[in-house]
N, C-alpha and C. Protein backbone atom coordinates (compact mmCIF):
# COMPACT_ATOMS: atom_id res chain seq x y z
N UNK A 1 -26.44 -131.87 -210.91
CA UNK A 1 -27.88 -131.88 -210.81
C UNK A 1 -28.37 -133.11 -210.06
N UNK A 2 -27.82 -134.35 -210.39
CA UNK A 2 -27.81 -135.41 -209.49
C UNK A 2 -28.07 -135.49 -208.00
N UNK A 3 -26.79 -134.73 -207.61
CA UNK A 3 -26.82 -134.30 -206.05
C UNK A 3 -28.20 -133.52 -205.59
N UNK A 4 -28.15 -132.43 -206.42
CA UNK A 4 -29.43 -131.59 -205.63
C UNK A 4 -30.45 -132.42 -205.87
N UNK A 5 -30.67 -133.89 -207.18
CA UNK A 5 -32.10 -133.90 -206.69
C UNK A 5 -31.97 -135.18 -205.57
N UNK A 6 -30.81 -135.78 -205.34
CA UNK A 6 -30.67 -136.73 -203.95
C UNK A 6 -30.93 -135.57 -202.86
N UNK A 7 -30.40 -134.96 -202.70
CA UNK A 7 -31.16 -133.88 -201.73
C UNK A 7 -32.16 -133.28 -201.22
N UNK A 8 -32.81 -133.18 -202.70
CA UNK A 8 -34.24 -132.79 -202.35
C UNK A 8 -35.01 -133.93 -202.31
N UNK A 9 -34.60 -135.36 -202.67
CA UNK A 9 -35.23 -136.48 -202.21
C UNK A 9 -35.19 -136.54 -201.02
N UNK A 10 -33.96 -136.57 -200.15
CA UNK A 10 -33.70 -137.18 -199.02
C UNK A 10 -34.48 -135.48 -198.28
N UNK A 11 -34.59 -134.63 -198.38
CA UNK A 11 -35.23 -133.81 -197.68
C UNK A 11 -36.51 -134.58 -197.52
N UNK A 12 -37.40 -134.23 -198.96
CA UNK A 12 -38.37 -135.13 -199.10
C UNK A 12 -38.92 -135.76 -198.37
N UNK A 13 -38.15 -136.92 -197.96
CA UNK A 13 -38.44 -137.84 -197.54
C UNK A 13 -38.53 -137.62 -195.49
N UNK A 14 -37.41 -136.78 -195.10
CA UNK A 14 -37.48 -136.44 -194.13
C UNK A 14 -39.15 -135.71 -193.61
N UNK A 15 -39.45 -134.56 -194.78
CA UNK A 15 -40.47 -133.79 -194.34
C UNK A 15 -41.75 -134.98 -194.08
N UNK A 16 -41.75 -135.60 -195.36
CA UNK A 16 -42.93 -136.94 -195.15
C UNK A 16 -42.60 -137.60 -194.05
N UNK A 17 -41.92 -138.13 -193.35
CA UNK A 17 -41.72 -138.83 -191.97
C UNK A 17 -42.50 -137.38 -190.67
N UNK A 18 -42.14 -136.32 -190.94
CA UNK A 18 -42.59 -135.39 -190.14
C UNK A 18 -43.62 -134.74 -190.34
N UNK A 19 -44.21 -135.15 -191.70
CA UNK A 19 -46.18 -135.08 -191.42
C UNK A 19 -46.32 -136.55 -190.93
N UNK A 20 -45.72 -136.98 -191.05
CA UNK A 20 -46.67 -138.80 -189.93
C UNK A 20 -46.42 -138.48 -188.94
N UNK A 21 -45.45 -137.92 -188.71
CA UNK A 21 -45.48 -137.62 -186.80
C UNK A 21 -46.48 -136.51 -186.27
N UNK A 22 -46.20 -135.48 -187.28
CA UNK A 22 -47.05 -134.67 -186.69
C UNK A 22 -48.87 -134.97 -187.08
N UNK A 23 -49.10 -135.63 -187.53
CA UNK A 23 -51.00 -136.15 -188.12
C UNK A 23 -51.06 -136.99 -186.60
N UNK A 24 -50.13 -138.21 -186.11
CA UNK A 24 -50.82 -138.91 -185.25
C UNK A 24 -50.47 -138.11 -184.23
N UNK A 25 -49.52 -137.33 -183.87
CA UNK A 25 -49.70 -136.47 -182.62
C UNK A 25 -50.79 -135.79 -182.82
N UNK A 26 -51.27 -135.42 -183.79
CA UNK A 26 -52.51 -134.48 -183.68
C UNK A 26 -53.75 -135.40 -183.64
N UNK A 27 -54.02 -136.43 -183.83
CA UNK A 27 -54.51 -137.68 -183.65
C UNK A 27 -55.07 -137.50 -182.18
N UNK A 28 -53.79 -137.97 -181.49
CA UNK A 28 -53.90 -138.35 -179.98
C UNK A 28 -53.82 -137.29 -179.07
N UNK A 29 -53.58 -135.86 -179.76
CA UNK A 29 -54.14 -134.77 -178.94
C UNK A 29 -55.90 -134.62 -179.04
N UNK A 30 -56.45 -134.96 -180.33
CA UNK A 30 -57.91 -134.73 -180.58
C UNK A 30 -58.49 -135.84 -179.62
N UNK A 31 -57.86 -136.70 -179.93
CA UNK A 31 -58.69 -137.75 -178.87
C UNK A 31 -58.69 -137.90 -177.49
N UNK A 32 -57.50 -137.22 -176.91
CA UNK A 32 -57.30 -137.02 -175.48
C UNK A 32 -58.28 -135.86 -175.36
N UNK A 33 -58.74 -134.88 -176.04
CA UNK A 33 -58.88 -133.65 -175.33
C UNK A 33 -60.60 -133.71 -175.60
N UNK A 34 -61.03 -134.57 -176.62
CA UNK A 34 -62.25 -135.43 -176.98
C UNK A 34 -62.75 -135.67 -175.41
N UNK A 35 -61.97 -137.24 -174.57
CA UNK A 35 -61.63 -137.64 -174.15
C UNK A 35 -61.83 -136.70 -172.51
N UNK A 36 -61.42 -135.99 -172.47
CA UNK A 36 -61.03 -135.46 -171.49
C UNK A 36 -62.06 -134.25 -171.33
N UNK A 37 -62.99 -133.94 -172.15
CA UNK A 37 -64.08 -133.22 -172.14
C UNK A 37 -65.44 -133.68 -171.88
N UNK A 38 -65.34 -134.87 -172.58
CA UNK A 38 -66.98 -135.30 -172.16
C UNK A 38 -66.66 -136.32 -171.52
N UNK A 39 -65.85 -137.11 -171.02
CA UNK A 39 -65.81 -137.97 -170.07
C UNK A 39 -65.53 -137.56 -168.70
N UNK A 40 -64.32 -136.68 -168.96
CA UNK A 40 -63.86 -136.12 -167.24
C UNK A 40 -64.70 -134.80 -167.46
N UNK A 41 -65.28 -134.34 -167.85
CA UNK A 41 -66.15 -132.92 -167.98
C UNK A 41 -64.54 -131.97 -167.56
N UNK A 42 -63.72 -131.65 -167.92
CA UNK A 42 -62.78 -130.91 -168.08
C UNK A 42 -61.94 -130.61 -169.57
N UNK A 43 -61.34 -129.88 -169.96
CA UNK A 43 -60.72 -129.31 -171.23
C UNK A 43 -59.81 -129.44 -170.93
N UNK A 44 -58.67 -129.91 -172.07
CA UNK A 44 -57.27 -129.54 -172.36
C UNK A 44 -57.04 -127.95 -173.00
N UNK A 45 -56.66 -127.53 -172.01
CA UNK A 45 -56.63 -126.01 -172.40
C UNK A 45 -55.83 -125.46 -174.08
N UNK A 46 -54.93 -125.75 -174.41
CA UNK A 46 -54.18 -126.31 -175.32
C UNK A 46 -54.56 -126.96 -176.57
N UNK A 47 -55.27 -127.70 -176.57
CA UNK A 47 -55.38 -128.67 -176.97
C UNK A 47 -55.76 -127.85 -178.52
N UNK A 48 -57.04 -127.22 -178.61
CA UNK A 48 -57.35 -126.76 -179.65
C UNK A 48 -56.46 -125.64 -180.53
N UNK A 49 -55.59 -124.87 -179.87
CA UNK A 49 -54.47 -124.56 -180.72
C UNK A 49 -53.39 -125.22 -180.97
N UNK A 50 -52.76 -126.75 -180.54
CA UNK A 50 -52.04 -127.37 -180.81
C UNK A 50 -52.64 -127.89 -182.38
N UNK A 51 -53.76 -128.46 -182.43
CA UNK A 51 -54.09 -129.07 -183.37
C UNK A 51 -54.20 -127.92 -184.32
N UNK A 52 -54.74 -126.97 -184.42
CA UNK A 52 -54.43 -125.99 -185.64
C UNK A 52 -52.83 -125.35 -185.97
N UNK A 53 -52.24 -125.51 -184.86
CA UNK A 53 -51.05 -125.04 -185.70
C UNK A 53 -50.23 -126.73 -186.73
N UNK A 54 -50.57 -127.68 -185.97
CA UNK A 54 -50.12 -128.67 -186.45
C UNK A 54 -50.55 -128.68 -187.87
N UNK A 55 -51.70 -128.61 -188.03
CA UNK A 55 -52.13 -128.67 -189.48
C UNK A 55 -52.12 -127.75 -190.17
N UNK A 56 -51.63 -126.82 -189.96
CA UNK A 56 -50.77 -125.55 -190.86
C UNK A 56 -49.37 -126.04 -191.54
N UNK A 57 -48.64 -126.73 -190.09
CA UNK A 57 -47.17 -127.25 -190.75
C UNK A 57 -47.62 -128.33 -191.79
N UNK A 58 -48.69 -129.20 -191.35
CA UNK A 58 -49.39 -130.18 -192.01
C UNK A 58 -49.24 -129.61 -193.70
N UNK A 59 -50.04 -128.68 -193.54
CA UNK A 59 -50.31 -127.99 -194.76
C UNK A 59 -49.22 -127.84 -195.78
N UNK A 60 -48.60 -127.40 -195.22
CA UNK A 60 -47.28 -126.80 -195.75
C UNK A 60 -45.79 -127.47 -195.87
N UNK A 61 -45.95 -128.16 -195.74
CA UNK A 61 -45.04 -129.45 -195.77
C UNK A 61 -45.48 -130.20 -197.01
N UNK A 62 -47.35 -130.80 -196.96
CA UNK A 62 -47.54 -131.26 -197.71
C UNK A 62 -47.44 -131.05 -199.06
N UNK A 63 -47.74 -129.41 -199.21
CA UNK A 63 -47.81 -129.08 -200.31
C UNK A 63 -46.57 -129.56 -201.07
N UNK A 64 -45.59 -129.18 -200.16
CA UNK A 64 -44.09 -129.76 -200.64
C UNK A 64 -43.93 -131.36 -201.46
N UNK A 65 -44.14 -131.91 -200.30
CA UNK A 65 -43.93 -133.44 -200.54
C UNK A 65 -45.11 -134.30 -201.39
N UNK A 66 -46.25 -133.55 -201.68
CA UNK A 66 -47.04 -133.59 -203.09
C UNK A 66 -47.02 -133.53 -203.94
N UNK A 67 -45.89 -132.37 -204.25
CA UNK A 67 -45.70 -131.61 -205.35
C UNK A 67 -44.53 -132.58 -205.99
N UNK A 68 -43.24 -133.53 -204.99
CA UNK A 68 -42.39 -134.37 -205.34
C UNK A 68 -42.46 -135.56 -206.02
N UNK A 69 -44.15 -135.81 -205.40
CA UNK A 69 -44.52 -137.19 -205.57
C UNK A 69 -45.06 -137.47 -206.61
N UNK A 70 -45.49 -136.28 -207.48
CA UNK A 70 -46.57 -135.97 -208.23
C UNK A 70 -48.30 -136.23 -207.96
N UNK A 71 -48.18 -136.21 -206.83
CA UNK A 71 -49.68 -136.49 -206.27
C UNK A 71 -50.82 -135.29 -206.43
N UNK A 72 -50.47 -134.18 -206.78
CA UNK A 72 -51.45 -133.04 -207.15
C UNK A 72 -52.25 -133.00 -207.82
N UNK A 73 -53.51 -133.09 -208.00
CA UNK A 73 -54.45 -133.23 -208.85
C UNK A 73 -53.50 -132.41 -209.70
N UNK A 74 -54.15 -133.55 -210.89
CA UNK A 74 -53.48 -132.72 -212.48
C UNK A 74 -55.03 -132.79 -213.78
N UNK A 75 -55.19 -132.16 -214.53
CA UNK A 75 -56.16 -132.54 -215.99
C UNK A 75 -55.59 -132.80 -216.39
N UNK A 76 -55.00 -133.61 -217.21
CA UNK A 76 -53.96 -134.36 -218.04
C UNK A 76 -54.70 -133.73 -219.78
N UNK A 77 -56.18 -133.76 -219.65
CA UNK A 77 -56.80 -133.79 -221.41
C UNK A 77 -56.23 -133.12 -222.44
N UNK A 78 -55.21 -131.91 -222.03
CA UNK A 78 -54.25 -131.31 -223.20
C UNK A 78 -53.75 -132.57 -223.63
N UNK A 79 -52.78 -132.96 -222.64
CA UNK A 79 -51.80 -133.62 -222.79
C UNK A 79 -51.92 -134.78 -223.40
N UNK A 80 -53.10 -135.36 -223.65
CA UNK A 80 -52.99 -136.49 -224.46
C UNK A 80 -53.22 -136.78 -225.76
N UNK A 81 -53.81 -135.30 -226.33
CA UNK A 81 -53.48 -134.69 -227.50
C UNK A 81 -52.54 -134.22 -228.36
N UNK A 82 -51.79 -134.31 -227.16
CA UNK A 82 -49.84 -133.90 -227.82
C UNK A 82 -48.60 -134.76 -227.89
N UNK A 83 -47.83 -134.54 -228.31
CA UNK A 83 -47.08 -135.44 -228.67
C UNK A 83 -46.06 -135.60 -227.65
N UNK A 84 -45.27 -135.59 -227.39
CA UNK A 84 -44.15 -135.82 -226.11
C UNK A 84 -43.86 -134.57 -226.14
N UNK A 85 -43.52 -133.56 -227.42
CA UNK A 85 -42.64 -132.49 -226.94
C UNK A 85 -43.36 -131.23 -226.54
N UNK A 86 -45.00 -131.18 -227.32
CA UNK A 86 -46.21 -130.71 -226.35
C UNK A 86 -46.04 -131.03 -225.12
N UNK A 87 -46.00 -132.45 -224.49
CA UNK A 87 -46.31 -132.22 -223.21
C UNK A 87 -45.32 -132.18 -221.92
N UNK A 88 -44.27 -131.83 -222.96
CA UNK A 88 -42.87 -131.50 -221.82
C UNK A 88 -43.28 -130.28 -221.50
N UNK A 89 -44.02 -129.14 -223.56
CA UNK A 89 -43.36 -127.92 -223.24
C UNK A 89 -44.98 -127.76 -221.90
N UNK A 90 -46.29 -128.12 -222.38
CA UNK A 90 -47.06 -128.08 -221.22
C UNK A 90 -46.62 -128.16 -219.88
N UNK A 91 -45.77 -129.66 -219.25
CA UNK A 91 -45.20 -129.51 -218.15
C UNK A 91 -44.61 -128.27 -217.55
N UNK A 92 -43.24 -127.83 -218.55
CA UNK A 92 -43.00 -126.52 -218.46
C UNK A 92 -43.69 -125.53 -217.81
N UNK A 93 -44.54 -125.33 -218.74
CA UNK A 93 -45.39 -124.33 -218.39
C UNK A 93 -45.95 -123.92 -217.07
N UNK A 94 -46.88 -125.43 -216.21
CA UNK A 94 -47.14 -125.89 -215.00
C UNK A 94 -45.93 -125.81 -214.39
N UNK A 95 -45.52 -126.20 -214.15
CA UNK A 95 -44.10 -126.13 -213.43
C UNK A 95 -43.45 -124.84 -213.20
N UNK A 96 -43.73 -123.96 -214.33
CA UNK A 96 -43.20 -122.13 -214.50
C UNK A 96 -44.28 -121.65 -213.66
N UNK A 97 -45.33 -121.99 -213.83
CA UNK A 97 -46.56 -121.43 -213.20
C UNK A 97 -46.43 -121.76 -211.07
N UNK A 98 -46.05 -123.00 -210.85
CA UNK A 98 -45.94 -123.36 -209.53
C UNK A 98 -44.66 -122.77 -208.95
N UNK A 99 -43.89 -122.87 -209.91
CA UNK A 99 -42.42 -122.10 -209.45
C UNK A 99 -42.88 -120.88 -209.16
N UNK A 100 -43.59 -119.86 -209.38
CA UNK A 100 -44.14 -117.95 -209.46
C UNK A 100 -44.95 -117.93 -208.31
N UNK A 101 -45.54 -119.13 -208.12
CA UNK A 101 -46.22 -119.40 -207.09
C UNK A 101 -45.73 -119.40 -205.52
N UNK A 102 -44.77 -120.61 -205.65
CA UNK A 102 -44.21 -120.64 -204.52
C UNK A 102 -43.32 -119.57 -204.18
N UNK A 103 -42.34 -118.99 -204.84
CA UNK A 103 -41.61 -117.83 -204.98
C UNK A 103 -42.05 -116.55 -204.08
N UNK A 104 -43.82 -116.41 -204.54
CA UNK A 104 -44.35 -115.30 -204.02
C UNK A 104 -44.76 -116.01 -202.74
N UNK A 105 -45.20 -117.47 -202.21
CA UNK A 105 -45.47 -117.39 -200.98
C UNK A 105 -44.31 -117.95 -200.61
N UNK A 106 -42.77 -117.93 -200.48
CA UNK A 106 -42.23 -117.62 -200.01
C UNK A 106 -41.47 -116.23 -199.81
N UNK A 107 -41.86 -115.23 -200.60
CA UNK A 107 -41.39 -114.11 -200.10
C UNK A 107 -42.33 -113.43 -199.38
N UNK A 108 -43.47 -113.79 -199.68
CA UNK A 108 -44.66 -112.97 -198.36
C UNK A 108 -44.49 -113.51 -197.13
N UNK A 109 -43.99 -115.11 -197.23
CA UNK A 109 -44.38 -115.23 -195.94
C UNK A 109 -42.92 -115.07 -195.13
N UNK A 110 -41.44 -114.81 -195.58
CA UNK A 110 -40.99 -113.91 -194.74
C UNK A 110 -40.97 -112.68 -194.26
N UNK A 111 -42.00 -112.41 -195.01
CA UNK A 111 -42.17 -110.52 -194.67
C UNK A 111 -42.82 -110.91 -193.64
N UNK A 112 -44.31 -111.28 -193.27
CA UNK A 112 -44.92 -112.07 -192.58
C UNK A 112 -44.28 -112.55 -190.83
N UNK A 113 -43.20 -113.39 -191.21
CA UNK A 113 -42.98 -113.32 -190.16
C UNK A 113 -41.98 -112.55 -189.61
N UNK A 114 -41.43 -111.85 -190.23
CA UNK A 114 -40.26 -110.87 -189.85
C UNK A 114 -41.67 -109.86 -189.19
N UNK A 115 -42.52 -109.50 -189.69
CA UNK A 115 -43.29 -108.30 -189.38
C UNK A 115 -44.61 -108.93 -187.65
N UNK A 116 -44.30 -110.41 -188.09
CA UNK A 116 -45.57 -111.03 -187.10
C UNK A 116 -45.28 -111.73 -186.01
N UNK A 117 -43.72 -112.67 -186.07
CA UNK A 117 -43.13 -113.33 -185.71
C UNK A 117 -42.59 -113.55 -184.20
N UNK A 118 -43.15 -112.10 -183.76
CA UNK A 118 -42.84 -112.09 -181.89
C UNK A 118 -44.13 -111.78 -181.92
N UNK A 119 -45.46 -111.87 -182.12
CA UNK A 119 -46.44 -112.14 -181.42
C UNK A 119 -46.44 -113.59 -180.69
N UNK A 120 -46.91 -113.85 -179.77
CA UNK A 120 -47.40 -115.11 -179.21
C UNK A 120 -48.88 -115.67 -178.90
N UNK A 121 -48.47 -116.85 -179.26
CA UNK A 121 -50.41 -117.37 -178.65
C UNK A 121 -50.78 -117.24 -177.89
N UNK A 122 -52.46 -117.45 -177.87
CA UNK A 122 -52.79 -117.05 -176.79
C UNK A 122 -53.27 -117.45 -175.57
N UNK A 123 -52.96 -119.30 -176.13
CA UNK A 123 -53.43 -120.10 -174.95
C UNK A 123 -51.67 -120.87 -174.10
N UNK A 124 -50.88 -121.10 -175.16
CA UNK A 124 -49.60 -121.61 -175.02
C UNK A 124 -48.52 -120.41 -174.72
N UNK A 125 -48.62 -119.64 -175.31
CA UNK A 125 -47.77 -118.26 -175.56
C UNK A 125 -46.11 -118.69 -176.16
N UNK A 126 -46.73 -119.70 -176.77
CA UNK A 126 -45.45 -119.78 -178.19
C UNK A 126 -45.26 -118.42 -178.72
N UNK A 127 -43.92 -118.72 -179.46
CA UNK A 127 -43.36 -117.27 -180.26
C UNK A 127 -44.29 -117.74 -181.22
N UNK A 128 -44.90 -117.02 -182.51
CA UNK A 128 -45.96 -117.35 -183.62
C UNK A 128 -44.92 -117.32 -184.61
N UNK A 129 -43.91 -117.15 -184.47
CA UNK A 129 -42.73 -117.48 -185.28
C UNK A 129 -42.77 -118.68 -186.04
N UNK A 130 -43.01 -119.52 -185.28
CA UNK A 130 -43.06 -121.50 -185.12
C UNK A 130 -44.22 -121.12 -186.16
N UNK A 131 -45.20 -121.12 -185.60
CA UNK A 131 -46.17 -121.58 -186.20
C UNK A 131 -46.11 -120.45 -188.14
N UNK A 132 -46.03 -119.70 -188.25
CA UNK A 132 -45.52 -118.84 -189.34
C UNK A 132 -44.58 -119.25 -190.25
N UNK A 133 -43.53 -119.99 -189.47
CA UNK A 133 -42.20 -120.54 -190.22
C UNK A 133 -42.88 -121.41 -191.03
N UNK A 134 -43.88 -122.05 -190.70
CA UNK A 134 -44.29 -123.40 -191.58
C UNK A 134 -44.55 -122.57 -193.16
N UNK A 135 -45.03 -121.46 -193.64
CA UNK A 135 -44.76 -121.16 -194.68
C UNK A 135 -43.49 -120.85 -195.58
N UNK A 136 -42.63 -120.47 -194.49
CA UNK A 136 -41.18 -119.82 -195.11
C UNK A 136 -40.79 -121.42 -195.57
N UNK A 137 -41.03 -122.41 -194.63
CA UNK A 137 -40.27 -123.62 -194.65
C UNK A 137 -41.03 -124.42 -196.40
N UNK A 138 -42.35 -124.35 -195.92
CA UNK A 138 -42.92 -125.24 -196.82
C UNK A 138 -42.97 -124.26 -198.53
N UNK A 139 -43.06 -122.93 -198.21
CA UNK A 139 -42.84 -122.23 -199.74
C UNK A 139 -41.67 -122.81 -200.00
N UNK A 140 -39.94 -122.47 -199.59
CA UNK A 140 -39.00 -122.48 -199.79
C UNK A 140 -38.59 -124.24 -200.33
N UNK A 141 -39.32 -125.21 -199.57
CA UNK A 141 -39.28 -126.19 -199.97
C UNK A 141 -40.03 -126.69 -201.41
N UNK A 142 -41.07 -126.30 -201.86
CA UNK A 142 -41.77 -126.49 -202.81
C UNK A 142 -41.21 -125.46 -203.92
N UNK A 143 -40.41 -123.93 -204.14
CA UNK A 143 -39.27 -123.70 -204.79
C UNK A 143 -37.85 -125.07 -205.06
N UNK A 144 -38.06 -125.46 -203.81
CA UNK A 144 -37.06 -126.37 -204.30
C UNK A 144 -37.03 -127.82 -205.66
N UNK A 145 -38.24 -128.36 -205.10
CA UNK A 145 -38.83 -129.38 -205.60
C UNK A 145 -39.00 -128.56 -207.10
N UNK A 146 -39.89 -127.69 -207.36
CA UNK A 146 -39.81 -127.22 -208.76
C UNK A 146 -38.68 -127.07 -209.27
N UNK A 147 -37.77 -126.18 -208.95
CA UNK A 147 -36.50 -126.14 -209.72
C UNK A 147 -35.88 -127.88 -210.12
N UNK A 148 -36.13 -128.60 -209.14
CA UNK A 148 -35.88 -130.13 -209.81
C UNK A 148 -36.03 -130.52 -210.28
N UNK A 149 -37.84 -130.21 -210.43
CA UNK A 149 -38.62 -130.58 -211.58
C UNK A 149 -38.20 -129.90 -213.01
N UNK A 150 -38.72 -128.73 -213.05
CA UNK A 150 -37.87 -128.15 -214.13
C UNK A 150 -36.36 -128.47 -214.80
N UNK A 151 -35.94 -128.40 -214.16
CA UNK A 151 -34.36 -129.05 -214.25
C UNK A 151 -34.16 -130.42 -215.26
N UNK A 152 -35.30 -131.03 -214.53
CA UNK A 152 -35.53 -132.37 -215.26
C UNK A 152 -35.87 -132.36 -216.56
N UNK A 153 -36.95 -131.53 -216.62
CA UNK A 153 -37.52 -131.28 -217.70
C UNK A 153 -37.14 -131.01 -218.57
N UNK A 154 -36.30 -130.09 -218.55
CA UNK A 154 -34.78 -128.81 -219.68
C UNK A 154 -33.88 -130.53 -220.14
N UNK A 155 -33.71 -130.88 -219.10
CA UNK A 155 -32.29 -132.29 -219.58
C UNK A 155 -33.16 -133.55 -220.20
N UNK A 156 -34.78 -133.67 -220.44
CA UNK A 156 -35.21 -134.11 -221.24
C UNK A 156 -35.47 -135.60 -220.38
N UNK A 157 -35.10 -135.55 -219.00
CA UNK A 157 -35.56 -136.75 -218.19
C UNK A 157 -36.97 -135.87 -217.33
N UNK A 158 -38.08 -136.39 -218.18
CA UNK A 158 -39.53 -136.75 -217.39
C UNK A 158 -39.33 -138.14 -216.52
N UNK A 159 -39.31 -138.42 -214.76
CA UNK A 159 -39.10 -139.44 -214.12
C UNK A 159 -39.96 -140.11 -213.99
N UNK A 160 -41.29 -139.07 -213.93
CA UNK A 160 -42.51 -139.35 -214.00
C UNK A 160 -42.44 -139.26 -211.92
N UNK A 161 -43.01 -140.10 -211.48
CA UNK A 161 -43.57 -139.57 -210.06
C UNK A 161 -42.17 -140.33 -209.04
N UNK A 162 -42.13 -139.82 -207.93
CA UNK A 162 -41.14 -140.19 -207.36
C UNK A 162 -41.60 -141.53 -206.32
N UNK A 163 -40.67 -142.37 -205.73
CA UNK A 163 -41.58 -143.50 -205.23
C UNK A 163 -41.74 -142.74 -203.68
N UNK A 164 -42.55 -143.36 -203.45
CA UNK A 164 -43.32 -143.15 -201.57
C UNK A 164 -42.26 -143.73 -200.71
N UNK A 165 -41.85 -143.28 -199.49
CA UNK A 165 -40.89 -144.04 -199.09
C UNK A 165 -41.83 -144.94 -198.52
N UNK A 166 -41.32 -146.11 -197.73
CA UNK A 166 -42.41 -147.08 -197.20
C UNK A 166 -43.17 -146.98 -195.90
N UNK A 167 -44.21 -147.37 -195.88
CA UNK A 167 -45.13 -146.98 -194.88
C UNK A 167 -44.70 -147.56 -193.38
């Protein structure tokens, strides 16, 4: 159990390095194409579907690496009514509930792109594959992270939140 959760750390940690890349690339596409509209009175043709697919992977990544960190909005007010083994079995529960969750948007969203996945855009004419995968990737990843969590939970180690790697 060790291993998988160094794994799903070090994934983790990978995906968080690849929302910072992808936020300031989307950064310096908004501002070039800002930039390049009302100053040069011309458009980055591009520009406005780069930034929406980015923040889809955005999306979906994050959900992942939120869910590791424990950064998700939580109500805690059961929980401080209960005693430790209330609020494992509560955790549980949340945790059973996000696991059913991700499960189903990872199996929709390979139907999804198996069924959507050779369309292309319509300004770039990417496969929409790319941009689609970000659910298969980010459900399948946030299955992962739960089963860790859970895992944890059953062996009676609450870690409590995982650290941030450094900025």
């Amino acid at each position: 159990m060790d291993r998988l959760r160094d794994l799903t750390h070090r994934i983790i940690v990978v995906a968080d390095y690849a929302i910072g890349a992808l936020l300031a690339l989307l950064v310096v596409i908004n501002a070039a194409a800002v930039f390049q509209r009302y100053v040069m009175f011309d458009s980055i043709s591009w520009s406005e579907e780069a930034i929406r697919y980015f923040a889809v992977w955005l999306t979906f990544l994050g959900a992942a690496t939120a869910s590791w960190y424990l950064e998700h909005m939580d109500m805690d007010a059961i929980g401080e009514f209960l005693g430790s083994g209330g609020r494992r079995i509560q955790k549980l529960v949340i945790e059973a509930c996000v696991l059913g969750f991700a499960l189903i948007v990872s199996w929709q969203s390979v139907i999804y792109c198996w069924l959507n996945g050779r369309q292309t855009a319509p300004t770039s004419g990417m496969p929409m594959v790319w941009v689609y995968g970000a659910m298969v990737v980010g459900g399948l990843l946030l299955v992962l992270v739960t089963l860790v969590r859970i895992a944890d939970l059953l062996a009676g180690r609450d870690t409590g939140p995982e650290r941030m790697p450094p900025a």
